[in-house]
PDB file of N, CA and C in Angstrom:
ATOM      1  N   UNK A   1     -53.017   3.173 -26.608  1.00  0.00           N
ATOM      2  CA  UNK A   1     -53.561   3.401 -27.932  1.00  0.00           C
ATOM      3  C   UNK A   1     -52.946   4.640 -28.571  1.00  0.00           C
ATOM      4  N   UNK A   2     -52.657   5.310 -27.677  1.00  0.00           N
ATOM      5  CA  UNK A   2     -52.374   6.876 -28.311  1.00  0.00           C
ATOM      6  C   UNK A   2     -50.981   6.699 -28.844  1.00  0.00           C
ATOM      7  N   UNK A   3     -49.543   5.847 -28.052  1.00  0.00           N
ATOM      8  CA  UNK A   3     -48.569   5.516 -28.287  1.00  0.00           C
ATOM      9  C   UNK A   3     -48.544   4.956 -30.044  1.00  0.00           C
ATOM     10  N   UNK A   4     -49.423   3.747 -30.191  1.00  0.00           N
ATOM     11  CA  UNK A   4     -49.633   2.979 -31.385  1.00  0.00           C
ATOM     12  C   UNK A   4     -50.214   3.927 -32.282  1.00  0.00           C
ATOM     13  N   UNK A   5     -50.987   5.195 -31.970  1.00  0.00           N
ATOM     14  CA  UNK A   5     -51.359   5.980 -33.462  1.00  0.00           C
ATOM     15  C   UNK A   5     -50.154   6.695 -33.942  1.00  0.00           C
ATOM     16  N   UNK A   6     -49.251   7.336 -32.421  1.00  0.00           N
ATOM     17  CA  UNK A   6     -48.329   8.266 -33.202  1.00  0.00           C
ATOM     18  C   UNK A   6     -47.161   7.472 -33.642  1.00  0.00           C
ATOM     19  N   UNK A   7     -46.633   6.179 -33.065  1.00  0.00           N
ATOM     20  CA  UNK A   7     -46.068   5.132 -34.450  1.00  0.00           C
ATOM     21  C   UNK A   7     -46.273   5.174 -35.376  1.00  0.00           C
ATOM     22  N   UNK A   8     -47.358   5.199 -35.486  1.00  0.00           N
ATOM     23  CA  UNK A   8     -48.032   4.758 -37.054  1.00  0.00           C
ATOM     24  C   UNK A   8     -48.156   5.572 -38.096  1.00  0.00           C
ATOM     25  N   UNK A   9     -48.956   7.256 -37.639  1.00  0.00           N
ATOM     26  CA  UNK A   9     -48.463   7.684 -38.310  1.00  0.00           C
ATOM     27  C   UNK A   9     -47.015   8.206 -38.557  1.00  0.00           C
ATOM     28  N   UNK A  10     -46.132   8.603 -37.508  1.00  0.00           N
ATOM     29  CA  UNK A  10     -44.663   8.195 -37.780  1.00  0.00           C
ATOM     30  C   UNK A  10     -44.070   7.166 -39.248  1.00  0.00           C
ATOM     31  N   UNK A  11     -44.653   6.131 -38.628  1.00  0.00           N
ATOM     32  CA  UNK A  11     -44.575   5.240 -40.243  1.00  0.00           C
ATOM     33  C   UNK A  11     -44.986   5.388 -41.736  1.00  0.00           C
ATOM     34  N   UNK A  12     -45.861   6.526 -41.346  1.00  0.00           N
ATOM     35  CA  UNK A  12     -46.841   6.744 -42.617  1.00  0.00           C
ATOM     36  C   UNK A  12     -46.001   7.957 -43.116  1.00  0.00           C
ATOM     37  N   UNK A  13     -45.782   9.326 -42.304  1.00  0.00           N
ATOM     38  CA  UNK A  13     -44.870  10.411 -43.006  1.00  0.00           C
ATOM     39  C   UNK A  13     -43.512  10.075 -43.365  1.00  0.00           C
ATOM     40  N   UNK A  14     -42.570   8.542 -43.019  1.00  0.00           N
ATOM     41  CA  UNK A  14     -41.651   8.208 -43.740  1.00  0.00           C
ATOM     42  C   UNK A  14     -41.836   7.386 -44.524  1.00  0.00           C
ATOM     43  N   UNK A  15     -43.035   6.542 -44.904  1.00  0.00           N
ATOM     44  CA  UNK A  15     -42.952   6.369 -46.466  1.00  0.00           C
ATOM     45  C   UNK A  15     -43.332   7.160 -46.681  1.00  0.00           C
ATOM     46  N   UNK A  16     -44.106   8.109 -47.089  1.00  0.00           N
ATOM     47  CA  UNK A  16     -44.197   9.373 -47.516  1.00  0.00           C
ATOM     48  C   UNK A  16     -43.198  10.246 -48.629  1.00  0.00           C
ATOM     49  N   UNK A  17     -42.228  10.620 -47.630  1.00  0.00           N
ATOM     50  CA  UNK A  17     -41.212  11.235 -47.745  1.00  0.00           C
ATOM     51  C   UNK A  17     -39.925  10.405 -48.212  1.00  0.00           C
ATOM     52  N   UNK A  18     -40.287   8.863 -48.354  1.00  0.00           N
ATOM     53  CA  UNK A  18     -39.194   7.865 -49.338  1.00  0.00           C
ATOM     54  C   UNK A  18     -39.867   7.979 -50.754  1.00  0.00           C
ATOM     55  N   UNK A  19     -41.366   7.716 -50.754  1.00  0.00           N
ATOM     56  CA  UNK A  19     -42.541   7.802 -51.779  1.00  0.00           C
ATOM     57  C   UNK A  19     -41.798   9.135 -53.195  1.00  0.00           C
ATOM     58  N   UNK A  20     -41.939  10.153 -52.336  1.00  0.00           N
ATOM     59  CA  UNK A  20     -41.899  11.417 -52.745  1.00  0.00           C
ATOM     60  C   UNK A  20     -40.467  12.009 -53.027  1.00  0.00           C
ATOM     61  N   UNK A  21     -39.708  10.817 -52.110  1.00  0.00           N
ATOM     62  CA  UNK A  21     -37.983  11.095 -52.630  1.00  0.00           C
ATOM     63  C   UNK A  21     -37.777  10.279 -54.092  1.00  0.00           C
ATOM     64  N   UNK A  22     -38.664   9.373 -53.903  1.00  0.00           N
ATOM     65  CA  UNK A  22     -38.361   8.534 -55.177  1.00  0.00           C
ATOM     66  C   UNK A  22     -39.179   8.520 -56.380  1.00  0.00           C
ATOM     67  N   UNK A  23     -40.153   9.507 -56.176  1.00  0.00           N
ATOM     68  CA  UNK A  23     -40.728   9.992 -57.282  1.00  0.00           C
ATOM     69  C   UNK A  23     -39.801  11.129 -57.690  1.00  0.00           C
ATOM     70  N   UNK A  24     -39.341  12.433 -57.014  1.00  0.00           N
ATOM     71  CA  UNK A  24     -38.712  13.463 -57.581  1.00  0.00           C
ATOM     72  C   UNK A  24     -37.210  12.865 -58.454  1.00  0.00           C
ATOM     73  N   UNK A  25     -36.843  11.570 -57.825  1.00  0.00           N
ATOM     74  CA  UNK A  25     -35.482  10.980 -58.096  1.00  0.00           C
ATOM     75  C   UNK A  25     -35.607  10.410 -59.671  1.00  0.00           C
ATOM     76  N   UNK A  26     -37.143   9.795 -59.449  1.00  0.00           N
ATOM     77  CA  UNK A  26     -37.656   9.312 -60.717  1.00  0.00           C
ATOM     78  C   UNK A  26     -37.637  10.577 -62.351  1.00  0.00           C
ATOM     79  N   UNK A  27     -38.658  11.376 -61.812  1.00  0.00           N
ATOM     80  CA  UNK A  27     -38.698  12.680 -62.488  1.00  0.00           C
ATOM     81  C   UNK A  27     -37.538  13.524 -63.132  1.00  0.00           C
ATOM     82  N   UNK A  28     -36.053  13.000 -62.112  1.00  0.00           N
ATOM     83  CA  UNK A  28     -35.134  14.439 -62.540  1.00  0.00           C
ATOM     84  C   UNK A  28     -34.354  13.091 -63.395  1.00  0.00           C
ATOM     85  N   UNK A  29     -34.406  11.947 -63.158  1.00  0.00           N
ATOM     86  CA  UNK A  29     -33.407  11.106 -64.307  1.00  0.00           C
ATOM     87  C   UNK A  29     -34.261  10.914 -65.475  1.00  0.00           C
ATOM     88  N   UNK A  30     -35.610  10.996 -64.914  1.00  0.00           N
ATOM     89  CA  UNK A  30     -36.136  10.839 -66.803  1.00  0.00           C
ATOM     90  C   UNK A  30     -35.998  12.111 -67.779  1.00  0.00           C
ATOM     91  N   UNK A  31     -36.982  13.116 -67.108  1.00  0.00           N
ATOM     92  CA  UNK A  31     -37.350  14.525 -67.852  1.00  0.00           C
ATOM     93  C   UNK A  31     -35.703  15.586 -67.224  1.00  0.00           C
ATOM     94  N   UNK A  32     -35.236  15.731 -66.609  1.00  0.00           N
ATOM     95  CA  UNK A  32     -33.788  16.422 -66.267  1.00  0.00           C
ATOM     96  C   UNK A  32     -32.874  16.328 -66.866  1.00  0.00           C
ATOM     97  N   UNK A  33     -32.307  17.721 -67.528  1.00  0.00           N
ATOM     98  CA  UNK A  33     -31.009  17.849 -68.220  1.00  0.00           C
ATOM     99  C   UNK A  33     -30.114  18.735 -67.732  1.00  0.00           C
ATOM    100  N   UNK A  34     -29.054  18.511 -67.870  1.00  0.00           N
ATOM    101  CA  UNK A  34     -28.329  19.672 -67.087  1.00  0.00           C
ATOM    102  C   UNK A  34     -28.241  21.257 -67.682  1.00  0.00           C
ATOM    103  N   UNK A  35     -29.261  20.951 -68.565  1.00  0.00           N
ATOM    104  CA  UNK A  35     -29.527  22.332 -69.128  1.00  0.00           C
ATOM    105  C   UNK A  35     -30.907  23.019 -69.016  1.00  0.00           C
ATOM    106  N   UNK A  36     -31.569  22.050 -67.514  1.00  0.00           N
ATOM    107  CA  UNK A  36     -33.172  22.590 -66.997  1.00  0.00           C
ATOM    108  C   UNK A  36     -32.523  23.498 -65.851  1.00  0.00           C
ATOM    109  N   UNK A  37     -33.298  24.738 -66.284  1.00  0.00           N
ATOM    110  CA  UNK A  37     -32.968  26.156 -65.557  1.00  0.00           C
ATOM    111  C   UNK A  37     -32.993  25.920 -64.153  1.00  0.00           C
ATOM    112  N   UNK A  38     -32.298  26.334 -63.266  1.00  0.00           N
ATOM    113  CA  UNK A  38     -31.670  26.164 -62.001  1.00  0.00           C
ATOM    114  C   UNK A  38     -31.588  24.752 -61.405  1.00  0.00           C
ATOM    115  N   UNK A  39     -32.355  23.979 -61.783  1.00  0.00           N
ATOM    116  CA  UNK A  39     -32.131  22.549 -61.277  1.00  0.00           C
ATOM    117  C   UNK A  39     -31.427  21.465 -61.732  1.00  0.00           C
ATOM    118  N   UNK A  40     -30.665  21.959 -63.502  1.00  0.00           N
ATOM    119  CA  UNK A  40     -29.867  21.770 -63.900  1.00  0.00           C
ATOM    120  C   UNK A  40     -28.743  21.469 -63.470  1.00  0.00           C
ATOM    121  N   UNK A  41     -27.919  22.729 -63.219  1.00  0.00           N
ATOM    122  CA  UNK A  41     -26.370  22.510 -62.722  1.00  0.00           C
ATOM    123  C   UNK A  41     -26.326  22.454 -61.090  1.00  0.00           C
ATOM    124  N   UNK A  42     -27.342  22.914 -60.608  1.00  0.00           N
ATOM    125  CA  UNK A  42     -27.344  22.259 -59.264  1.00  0.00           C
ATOM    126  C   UNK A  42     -27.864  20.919 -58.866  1.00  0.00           C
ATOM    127  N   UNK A  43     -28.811  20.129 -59.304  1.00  0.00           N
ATOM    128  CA  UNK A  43     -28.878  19.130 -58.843  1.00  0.00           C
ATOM    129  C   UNK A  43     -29.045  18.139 -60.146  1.00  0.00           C
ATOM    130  N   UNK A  44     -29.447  17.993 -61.161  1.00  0.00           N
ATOM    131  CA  UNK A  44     -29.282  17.322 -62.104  1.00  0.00           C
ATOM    132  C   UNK A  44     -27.965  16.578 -62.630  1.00  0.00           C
ATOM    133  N   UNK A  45     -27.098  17.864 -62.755  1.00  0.00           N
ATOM    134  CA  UNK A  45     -25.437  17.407 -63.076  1.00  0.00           C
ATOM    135  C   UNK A  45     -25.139  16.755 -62.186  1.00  0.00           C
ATOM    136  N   UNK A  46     -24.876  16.873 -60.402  1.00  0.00           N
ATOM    137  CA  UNK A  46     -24.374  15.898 -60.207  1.00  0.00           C
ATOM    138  C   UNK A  46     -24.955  14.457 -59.688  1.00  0.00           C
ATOM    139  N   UNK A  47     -25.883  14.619 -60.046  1.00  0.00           N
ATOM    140  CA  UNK A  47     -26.617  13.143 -60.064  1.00  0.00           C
ATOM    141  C   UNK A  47     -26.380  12.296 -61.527  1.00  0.00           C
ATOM    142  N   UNK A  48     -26.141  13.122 -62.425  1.00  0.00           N
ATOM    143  CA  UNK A  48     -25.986  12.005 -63.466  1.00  0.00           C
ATOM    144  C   UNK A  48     -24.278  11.777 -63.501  1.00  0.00           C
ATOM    145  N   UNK A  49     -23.484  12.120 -62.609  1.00  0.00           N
ATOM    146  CA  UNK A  49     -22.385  11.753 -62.396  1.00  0.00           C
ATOM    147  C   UNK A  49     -22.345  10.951 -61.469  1.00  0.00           C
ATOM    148  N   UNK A  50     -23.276  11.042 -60.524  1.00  0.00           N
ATOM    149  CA  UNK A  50     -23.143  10.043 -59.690  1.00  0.00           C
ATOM    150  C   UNK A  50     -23.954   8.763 -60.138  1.00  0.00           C
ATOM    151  N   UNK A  51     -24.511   8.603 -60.931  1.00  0.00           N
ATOM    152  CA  UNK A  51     -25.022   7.307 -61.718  1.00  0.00           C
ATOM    153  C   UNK A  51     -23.766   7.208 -63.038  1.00  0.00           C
ATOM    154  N   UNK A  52     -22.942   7.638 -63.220  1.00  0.00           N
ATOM    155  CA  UNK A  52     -21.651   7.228 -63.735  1.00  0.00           C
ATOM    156  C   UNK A  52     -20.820   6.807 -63.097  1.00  0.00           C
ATOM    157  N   UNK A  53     -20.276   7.861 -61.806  1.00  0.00           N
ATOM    158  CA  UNK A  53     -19.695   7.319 -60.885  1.00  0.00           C
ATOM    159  C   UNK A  53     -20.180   7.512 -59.931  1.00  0.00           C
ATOM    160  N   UNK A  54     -20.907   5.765 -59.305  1.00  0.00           N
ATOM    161  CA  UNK A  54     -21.483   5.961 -57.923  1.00  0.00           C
ATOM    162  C   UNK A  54     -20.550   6.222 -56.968  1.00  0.00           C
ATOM    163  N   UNK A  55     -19.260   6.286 -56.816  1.00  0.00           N
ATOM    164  CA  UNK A  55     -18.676   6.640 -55.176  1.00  0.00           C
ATOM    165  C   UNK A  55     -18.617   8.248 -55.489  1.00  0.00           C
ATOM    166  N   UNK A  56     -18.216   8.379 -56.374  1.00  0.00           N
ATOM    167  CA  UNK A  56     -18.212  10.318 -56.298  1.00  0.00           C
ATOM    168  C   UNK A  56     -18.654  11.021 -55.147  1.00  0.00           C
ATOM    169  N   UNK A  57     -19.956  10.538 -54.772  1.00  0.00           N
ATOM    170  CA  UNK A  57     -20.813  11.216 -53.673  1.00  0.00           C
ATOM    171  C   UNK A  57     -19.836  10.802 -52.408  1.00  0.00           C
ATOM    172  N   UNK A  58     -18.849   9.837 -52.521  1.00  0.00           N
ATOM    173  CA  UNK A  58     -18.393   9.757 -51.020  1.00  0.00           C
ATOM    174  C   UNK A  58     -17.065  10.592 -50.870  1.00  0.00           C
ATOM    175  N   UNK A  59     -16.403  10.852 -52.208  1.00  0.00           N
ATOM    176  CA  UNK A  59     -15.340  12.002 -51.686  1.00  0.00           C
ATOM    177  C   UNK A  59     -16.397  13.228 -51.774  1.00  0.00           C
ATOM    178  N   UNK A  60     -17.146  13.465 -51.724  1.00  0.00           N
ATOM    179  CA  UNK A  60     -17.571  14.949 -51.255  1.00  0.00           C
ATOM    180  C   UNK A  60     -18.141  14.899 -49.353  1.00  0.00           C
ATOM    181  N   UNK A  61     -17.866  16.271 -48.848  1.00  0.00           N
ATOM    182  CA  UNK A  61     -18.294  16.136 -47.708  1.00  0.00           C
ATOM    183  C   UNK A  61     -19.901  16.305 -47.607  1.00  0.00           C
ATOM    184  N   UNK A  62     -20.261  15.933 -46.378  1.00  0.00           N
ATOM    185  CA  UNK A  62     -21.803  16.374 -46.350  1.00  0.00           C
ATOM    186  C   UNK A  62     -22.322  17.785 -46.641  1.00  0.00           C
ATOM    187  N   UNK A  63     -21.590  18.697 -46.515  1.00  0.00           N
ATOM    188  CA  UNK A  63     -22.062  20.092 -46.818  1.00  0.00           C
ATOM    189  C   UNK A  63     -22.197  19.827 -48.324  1.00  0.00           C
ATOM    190  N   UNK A  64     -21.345  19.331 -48.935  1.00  0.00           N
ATOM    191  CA  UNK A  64     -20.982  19.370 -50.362  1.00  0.00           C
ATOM    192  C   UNK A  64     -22.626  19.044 -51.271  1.00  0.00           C
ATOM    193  N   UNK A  65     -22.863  17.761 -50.511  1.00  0.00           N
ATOM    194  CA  UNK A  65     -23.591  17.201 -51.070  1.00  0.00           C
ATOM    195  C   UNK A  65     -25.148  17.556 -50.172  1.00  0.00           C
ATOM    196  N   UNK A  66     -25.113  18.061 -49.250  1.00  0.00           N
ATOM    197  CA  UNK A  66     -26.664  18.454 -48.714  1.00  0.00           C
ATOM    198  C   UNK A  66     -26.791  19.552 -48.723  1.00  0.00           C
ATOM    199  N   UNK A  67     -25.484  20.928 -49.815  1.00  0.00           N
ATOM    200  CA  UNK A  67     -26.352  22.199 -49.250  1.00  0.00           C
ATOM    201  C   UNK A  67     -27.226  22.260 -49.843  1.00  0.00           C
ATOM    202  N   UNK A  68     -27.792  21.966 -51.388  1.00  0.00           N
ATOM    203  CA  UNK A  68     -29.397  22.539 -51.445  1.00  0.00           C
ATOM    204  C   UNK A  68     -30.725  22.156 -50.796  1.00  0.00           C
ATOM    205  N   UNK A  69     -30.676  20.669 -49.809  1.00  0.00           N
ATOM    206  CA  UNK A  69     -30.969  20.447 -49.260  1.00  0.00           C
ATOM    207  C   UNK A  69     -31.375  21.717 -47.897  1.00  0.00           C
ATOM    208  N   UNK A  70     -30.777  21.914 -47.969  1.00  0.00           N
ATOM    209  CA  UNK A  70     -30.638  22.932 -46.535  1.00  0.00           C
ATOM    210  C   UNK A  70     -31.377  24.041 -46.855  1.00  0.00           C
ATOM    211  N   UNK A  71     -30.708  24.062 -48.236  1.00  0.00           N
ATOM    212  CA  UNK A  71     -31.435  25.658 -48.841  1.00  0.00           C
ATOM    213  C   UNK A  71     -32.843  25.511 -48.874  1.00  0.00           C
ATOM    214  N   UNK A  72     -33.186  24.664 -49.061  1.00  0.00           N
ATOM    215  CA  UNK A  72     -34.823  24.203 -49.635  1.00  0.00           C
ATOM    216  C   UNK A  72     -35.486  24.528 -48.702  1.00  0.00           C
ATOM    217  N   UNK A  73     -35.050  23.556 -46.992  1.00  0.00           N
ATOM    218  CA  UNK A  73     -35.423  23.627 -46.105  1.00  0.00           C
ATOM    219  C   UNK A  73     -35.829  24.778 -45.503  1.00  0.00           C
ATOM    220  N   UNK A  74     -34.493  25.941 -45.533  1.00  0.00           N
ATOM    221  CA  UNK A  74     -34.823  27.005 -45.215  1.00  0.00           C
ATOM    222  C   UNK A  74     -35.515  28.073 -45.925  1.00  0.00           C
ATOM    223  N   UNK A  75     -36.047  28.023 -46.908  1.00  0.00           N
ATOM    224  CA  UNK A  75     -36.742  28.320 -47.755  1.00  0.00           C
ATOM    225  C   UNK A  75     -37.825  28.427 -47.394  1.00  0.00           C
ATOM    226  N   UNK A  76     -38.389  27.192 -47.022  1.00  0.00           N
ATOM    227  CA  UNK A  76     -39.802  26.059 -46.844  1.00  0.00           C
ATOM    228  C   UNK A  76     -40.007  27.360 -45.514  1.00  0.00           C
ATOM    229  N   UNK A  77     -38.915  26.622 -44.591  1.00  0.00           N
ATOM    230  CA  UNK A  77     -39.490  27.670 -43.437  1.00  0.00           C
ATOM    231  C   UNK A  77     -39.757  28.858 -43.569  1.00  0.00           C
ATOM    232  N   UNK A  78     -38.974  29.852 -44.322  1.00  0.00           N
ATOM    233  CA  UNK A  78     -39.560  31.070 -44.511  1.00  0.00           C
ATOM    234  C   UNK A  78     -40.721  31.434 -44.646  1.00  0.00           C
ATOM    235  N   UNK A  79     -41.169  30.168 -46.014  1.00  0.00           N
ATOM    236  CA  UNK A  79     -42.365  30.779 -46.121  1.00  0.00           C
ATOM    237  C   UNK A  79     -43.723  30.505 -45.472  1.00  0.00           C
ATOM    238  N   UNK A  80     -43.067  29.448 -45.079  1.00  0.00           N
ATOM    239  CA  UNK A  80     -43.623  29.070 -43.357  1.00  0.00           C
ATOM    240  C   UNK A  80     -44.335  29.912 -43.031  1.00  0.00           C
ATOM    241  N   UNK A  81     -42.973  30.581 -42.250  1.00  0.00           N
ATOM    242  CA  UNK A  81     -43.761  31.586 -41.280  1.00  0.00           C
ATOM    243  C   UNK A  81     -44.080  32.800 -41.717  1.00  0.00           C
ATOM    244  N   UNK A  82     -43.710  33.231 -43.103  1.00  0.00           N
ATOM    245  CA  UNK A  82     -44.641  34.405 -43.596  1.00  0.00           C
ATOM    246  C   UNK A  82     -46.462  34.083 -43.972  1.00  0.00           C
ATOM    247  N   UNK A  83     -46.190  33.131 -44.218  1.00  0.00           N
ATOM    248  CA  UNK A  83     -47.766  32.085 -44.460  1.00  0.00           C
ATOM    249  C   UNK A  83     -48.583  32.396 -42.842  1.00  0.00           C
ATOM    250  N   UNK A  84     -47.851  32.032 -41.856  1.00  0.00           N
ATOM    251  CA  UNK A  84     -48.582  31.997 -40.730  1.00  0.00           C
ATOM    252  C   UNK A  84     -48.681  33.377 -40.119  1.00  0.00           C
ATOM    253  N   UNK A  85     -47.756  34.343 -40.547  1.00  0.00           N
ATOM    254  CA  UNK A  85     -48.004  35.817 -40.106  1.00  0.00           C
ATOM    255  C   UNK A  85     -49.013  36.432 -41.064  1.00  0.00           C
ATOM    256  N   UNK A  86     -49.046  35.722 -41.837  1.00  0.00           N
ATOM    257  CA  UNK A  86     -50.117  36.881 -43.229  1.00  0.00           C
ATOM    258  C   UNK A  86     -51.565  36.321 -42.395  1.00  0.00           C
ATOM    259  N   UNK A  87     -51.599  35.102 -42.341  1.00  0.00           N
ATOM    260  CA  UNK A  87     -52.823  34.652 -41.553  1.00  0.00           C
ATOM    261  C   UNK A  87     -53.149  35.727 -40.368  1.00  0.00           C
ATOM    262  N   UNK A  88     -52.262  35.866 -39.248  1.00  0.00           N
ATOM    263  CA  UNK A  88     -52.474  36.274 -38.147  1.00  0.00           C
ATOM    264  C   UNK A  88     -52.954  37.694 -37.820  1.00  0.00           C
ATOM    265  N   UNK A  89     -52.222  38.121 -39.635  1.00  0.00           N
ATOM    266  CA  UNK A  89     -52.689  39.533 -39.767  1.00  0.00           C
ATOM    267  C   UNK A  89     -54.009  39.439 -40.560  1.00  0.00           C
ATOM    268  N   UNK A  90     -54.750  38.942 -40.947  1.00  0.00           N
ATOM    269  CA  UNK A  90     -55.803  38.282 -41.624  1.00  0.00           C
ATOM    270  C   UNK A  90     -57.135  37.888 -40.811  1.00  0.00           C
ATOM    271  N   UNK A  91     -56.564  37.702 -40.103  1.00  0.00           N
ATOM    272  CA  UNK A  91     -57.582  37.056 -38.695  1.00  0.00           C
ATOM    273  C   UNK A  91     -58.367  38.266 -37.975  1.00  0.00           C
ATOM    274  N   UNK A  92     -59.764  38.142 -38.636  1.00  0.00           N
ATOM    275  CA  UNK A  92     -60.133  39.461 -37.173  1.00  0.00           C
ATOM    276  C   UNK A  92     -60.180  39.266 -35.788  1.00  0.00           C
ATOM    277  N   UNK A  93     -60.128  40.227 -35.695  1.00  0.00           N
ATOM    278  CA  UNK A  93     -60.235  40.431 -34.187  1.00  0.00           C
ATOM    279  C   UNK A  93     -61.053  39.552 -33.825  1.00  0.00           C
ATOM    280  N   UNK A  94     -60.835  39.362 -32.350  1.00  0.00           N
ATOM    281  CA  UNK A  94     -61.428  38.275 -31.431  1.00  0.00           C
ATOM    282  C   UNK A  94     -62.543  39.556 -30.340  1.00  0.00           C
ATOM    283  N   UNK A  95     -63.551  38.741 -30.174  1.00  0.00           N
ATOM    284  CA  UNK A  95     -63.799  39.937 -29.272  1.00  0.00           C
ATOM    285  C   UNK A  95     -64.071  39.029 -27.906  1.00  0.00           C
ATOM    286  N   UNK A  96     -63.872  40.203 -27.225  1.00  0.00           N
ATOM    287  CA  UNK A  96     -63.515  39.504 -25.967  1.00  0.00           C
ATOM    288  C   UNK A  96     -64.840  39.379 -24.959  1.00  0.00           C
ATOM    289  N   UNK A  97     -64.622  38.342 -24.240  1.00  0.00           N
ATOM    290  CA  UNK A  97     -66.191  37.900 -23.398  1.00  0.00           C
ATOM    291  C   UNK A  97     -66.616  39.077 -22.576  1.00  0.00           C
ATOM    292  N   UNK A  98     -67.689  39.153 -21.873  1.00  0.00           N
ATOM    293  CA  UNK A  98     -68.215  40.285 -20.584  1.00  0.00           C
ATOM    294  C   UNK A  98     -68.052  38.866 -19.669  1.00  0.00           C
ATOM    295  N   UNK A  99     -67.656  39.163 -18.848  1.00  0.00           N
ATOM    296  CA  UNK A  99     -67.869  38.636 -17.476  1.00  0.00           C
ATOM    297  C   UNK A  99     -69.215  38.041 -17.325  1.00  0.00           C
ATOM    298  N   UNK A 100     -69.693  37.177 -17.195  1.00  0.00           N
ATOM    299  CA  UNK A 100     -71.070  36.452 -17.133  1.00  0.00           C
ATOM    300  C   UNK A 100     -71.587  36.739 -15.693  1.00  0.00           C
ATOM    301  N   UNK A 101     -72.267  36.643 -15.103  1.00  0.00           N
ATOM    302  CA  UNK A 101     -72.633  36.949 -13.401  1.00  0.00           C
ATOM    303  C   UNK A 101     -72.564  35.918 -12.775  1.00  0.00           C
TER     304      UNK A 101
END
């Protein structure tokens, strides 16, 4: 049983994350111009070139085309773990048991 939940949800955080790819995909070809402040000339422009010319994306290498990807990512994590250190510093003290008899 335990095998079949973490499938499942497995299945559930990748539609998810197709859901949510294809809503933002949705969002930057309707409302996106290559003149919306930073998301503009980094990711706007070359997506509406690549819906002009769909192979474009294949002469670029993968760095080419996934660094903001990466950037995001590492981003995310940062604030990650400043999120989880502000907590930790946030957290009172624990107090600790007496020995019971």
């Amino acid at each position: 049983m335990h095998t079949l939940q973490v499938l499942l949800q497995a299945l559930g955080v990748i539609l998810l994350a197709d859901f949510l790819a294809g809503v933002f995909h949705w969002l930057e070809d309707a409302y996106g111009t290559e003149d919306t402040p930073v998301l503009g000339p980094l990711v706007i422009k070359p997506n509406i070139v690549h819906h002009h010319y769909p192979r474009s994306f294949t002469k670029l290498t993968w760095w080419q085309s996934s660094w903001e990807l990466l950037l995001i990512g590492a981003r995310r994590r940062r604030l990650g773990r400043r999120t989880h250190l502000a907590r930790l510093a946030l957290r009172p003290p624990q107090r600790q048991r007496e020995p019971g008899p």
